[in-house]
C-alpha atoms as a PDB file:
ATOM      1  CA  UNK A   1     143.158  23.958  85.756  1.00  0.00           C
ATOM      2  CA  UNK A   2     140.840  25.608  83.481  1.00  0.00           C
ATOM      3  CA  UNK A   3     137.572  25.362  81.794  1.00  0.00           C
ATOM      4  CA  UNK A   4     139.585  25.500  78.595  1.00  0.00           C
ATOM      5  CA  UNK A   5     140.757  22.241  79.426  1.00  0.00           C
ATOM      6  CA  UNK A   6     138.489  20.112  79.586  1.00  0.00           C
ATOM      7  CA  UNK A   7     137.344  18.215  76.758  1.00  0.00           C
ATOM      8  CA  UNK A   8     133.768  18.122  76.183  1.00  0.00           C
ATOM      9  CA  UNK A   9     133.652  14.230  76.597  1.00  0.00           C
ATOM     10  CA  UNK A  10     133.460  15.459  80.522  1.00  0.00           C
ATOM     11  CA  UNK A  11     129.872  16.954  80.413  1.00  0.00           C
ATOM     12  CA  UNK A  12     126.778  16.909  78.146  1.00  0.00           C
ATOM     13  CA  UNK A  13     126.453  19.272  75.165  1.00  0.00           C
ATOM     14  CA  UNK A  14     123.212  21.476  77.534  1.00  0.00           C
ATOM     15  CA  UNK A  15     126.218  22.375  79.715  1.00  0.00           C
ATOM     16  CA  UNK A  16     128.444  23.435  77.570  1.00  0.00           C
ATOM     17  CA  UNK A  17     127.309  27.114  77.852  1.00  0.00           C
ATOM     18  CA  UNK A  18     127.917  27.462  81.456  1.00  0.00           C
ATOM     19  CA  UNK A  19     131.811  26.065  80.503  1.00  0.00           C
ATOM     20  CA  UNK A  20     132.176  28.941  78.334  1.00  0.00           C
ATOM     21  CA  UNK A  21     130.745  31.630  80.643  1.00  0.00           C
ATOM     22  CA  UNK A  22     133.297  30.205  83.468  1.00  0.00           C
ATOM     23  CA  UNK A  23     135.649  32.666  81.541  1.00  0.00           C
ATOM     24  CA  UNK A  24     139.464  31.981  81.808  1.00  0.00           C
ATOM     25  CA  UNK A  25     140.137  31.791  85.657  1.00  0.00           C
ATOM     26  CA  UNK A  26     141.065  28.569  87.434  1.00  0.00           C
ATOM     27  CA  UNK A  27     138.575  26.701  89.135  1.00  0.00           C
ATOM     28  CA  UNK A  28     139.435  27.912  92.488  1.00  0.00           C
ATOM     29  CA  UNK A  29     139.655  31.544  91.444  1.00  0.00           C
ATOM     30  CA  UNK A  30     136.219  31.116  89.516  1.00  0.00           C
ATOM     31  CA  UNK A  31     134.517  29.991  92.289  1.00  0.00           C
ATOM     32  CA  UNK A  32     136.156  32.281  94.609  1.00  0.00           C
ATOM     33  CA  UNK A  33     135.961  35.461  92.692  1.00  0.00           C
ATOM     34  CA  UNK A  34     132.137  34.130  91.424  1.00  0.00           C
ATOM     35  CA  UNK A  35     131.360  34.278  95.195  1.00  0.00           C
ATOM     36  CA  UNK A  36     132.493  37.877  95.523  1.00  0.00           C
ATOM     37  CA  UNK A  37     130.932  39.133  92.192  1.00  0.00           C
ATOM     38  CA  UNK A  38     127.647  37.359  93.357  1.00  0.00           C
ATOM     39  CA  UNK A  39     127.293  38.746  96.772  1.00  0.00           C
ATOM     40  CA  UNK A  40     127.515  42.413  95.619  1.00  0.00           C
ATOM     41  CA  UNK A  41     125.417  42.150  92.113  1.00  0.00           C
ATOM     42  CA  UNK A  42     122.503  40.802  94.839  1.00  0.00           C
ATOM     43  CA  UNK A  43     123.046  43.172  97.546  1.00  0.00           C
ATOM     44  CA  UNK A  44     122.941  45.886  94.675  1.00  0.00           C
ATOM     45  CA  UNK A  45     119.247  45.347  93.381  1.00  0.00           C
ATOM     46  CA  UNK A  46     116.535  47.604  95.026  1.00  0.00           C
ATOM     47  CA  UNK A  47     114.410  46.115  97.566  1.00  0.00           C
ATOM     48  CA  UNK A  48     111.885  46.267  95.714  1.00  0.00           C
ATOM     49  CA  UNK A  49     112.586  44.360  92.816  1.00  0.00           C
ATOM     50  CA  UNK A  50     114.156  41.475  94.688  1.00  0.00           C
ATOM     51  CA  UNK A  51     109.930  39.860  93.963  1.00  0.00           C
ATOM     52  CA  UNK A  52     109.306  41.216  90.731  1.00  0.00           C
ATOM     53  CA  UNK A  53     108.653  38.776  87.794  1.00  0.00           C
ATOM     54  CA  UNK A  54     109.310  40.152  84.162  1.00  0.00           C
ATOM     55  CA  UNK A  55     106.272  37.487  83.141  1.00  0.00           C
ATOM     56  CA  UNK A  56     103.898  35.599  84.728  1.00  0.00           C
ATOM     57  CA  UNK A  57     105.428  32.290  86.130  1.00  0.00           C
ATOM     58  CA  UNK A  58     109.036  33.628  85.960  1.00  0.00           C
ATOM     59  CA  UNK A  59     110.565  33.747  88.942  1.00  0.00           C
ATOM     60  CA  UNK A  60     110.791  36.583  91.137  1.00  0.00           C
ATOM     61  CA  UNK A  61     114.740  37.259  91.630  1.00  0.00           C
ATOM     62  CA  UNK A  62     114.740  36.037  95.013  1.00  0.00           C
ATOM     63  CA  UNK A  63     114.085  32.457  93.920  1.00  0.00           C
ATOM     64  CA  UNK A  64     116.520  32.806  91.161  1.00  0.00           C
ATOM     65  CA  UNK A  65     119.293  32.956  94.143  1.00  0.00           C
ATOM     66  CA  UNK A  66     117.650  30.103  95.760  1.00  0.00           C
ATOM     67  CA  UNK A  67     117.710  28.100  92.391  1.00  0.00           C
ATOM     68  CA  UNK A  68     121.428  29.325  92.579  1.00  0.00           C
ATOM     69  CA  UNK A  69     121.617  27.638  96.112  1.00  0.00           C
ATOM     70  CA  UNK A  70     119.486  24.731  95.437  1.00  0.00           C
ATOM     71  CA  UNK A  71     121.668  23.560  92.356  1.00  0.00           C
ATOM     72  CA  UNK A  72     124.612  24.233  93.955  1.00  0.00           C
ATOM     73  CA  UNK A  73     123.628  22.123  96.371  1.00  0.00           C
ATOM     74  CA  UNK A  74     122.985  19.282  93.872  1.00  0.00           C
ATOM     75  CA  UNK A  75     125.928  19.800  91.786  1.00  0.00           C
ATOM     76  CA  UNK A  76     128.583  19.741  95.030  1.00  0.00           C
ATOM     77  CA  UNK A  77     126.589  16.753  96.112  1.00  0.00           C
ATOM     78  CA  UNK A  78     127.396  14.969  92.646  1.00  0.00           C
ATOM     79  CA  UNK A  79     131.045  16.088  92.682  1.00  0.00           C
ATOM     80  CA  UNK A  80     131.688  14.625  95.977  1.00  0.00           C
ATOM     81  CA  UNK A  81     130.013  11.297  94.799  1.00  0.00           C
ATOM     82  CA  UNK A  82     132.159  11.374  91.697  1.00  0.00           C
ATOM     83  CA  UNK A  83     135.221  12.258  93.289  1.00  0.00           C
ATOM     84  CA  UNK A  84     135.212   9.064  96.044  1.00  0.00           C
ATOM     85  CA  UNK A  85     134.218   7.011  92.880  1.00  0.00           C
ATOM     86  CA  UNK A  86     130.821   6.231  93.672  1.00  0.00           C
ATOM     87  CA  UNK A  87     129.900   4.669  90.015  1.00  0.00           C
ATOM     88  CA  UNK A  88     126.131   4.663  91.017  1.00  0.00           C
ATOM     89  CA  UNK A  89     124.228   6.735  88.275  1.00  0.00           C
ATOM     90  CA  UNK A  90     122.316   9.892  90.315  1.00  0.00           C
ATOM     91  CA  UNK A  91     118.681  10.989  88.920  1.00  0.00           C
ATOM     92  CA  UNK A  92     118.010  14.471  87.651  1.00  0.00           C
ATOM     93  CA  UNK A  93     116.310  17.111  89.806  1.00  0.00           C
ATOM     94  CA  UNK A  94     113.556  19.284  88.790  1.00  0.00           C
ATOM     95  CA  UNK A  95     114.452  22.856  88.651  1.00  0.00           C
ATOM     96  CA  UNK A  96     110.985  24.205  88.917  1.00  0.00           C
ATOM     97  CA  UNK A  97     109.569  21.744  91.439  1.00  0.00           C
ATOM     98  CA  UNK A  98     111.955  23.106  94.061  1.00  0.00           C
ATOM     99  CA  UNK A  99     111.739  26.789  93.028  1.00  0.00           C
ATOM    100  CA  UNK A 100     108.184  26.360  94.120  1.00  0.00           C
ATOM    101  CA  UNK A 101     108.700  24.357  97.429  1.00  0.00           C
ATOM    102  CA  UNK A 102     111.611  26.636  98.318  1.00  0.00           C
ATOM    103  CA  UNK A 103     109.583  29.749  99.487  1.00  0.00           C
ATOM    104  CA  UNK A 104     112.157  31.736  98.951  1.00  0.00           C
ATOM    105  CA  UNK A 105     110.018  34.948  98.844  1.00  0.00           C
ATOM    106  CA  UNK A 106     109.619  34.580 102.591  1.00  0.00           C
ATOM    107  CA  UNK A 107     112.924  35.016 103.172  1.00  0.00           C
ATOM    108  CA  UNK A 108     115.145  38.241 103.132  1.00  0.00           C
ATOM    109  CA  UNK A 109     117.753  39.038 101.214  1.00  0.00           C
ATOM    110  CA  UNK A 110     120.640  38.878 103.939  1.00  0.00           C
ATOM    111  CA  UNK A 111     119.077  35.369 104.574  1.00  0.00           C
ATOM    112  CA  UNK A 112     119.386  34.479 101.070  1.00  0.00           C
ATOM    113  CA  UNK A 113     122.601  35.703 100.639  1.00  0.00           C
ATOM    114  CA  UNK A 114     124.490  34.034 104.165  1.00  0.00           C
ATOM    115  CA  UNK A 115     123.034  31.190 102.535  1.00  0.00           C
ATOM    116  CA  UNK A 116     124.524  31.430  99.547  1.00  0.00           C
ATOM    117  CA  UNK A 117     127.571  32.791 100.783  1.00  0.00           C
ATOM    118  CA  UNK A 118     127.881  29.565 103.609  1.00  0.00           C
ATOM    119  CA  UNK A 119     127.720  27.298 100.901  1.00  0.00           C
ATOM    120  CA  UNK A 120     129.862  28.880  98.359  1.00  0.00           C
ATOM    121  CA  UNK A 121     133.149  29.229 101.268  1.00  0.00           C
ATOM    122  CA  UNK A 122     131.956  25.217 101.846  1.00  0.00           C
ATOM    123  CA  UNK A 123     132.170  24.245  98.098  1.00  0.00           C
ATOM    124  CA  UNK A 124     135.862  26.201  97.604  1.00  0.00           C
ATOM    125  CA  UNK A 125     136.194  24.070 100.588  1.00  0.00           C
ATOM    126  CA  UNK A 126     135.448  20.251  99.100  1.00  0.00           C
ATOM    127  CA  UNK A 127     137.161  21.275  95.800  1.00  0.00           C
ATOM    128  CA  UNK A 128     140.338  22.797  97.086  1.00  0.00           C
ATOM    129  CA  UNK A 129     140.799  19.100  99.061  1.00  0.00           C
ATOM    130  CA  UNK A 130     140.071  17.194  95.563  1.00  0.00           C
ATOM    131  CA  UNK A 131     142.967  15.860  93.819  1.00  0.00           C
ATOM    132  CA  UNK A 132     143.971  15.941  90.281  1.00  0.00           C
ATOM    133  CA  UNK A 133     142.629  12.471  90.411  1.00  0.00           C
ATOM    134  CA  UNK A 134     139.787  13.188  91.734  1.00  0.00           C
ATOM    135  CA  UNK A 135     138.436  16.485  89.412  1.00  0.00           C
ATOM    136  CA  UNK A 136     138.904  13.877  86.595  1.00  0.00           C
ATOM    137  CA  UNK A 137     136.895  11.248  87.598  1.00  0.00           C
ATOM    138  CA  UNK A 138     133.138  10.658  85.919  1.00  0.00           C
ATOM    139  CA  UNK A 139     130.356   9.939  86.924  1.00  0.00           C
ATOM    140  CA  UNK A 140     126.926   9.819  85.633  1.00  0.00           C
ATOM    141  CA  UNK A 141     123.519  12.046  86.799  1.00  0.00           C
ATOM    142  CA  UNK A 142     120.680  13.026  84.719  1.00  0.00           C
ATOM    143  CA  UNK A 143     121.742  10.601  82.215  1.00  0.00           C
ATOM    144  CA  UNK A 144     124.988  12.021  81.470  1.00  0.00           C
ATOM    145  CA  UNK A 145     128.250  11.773  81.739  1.00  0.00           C
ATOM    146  CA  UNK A 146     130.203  14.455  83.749  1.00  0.00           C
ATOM    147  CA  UNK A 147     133.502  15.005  85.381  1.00  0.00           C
ATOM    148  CA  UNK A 148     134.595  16.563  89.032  1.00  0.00           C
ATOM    149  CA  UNK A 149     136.324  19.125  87.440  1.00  0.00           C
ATOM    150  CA  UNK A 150     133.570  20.170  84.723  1.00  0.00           C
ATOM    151  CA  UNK A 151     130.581  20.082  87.548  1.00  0.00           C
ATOM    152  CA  UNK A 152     132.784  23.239  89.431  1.00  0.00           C
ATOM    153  CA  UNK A 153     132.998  25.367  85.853  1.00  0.00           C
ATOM    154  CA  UNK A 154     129.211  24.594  85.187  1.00  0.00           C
ATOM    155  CA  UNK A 155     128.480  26.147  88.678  1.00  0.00           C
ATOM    156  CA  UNK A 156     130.613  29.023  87.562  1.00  0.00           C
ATOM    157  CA  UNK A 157     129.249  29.884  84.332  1.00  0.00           C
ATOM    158  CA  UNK A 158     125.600  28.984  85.821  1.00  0.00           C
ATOM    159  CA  UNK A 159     125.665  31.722  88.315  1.00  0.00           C
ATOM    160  CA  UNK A 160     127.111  33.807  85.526  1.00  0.00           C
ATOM    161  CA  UNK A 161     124.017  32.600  82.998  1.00  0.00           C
ATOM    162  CA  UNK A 162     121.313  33.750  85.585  1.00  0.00           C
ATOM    163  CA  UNK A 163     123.301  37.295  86.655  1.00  0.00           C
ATOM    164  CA  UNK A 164     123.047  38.282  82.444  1.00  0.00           C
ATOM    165  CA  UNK A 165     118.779  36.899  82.683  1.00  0.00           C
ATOM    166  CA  UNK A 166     118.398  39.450  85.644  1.00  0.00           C
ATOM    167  CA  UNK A 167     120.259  41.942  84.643  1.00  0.00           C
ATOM    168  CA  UNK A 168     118.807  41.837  81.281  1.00  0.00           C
ATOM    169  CA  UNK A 169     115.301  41.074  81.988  1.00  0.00           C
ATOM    170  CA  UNK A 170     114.610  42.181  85.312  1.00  0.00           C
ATOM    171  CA  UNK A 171     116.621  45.627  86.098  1.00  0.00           C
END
């Protein structure tokens, strides 16, 4: 399966950047070959530029790989709903609220990145059990309707979205 598949009935228009920048590998290659690509661009950045801020209240690129984990955290938690049909509609989460209670500048970089890297091997995990079935079904969060299958390539193209900010604004 591929992001190219899947009609845009399956998530709400805000996402439908993050389906594009899932590029043209499967779901499990995405995620797998994301994981990879991820690991090294973060290990890569100096030291001392994993707390700078490009403005004030941006955040520093260590809590943009905790917003990475965070949401991925929401977003696998969703899919597994979805996938064993739970029809119960799921609130939004606020992005900034947890960037702030997160204190992710505390925290190293290797403890960022096991992190990270823990949940990413666990999520390959939970979709690589999901049947066709399953990355079809829909449920509803934030007020929106959004597929199994769709909530893996907005991870994808998410981690992608934040990799261009940094590397754009912040190296």
């Amino acid at each position: 399966m591929f992001s190219n598949q899947i009609p845009d009935t399956e998530y709400a228009d805000f996402y439908a950047n993050y389906i594009k920048k899932s590029g043209s590998l499967s779901l499990l290659s995405g995620l797998g070959q994301g994981m990879q690509q991820t690991e090294a661009f973060f290990n890569s950045i100096p030291e001392n530029r994993l707390e700078y801020r490009y403005s004030d209240g941006k955040w520093t690129i260590k809590e943009i790989l905790q917003h990475l984990i965070d949401t991925e955290h929401v977003f696998v938690y969703r899919a597994l709903r979805f996938a064993r049909q739970d029809r119960t509609p799921l609130p939004g989460f606020e992005q900034d609220d947890y960037v702030l209670a997160s204190v992710a500048n505390r925290r190293t970089r290797e403890q960022l990145i096991n992190d990270y890297l823990d949940l990413r091997e666990s999520t390959i995990s939970l979709f690589s059990s999901f049947s066709k079935k399953m990355l079809e079904q829909i449920g509803n969060a934030s007020e929106a309707d959004m597929s199994v299958r769709a909530i893996g390539f907005i991870l994808i193209g998410h981690e992608k979205h934040h990799i261009d900010i940094i590397k754009e604004r912040y190296l």
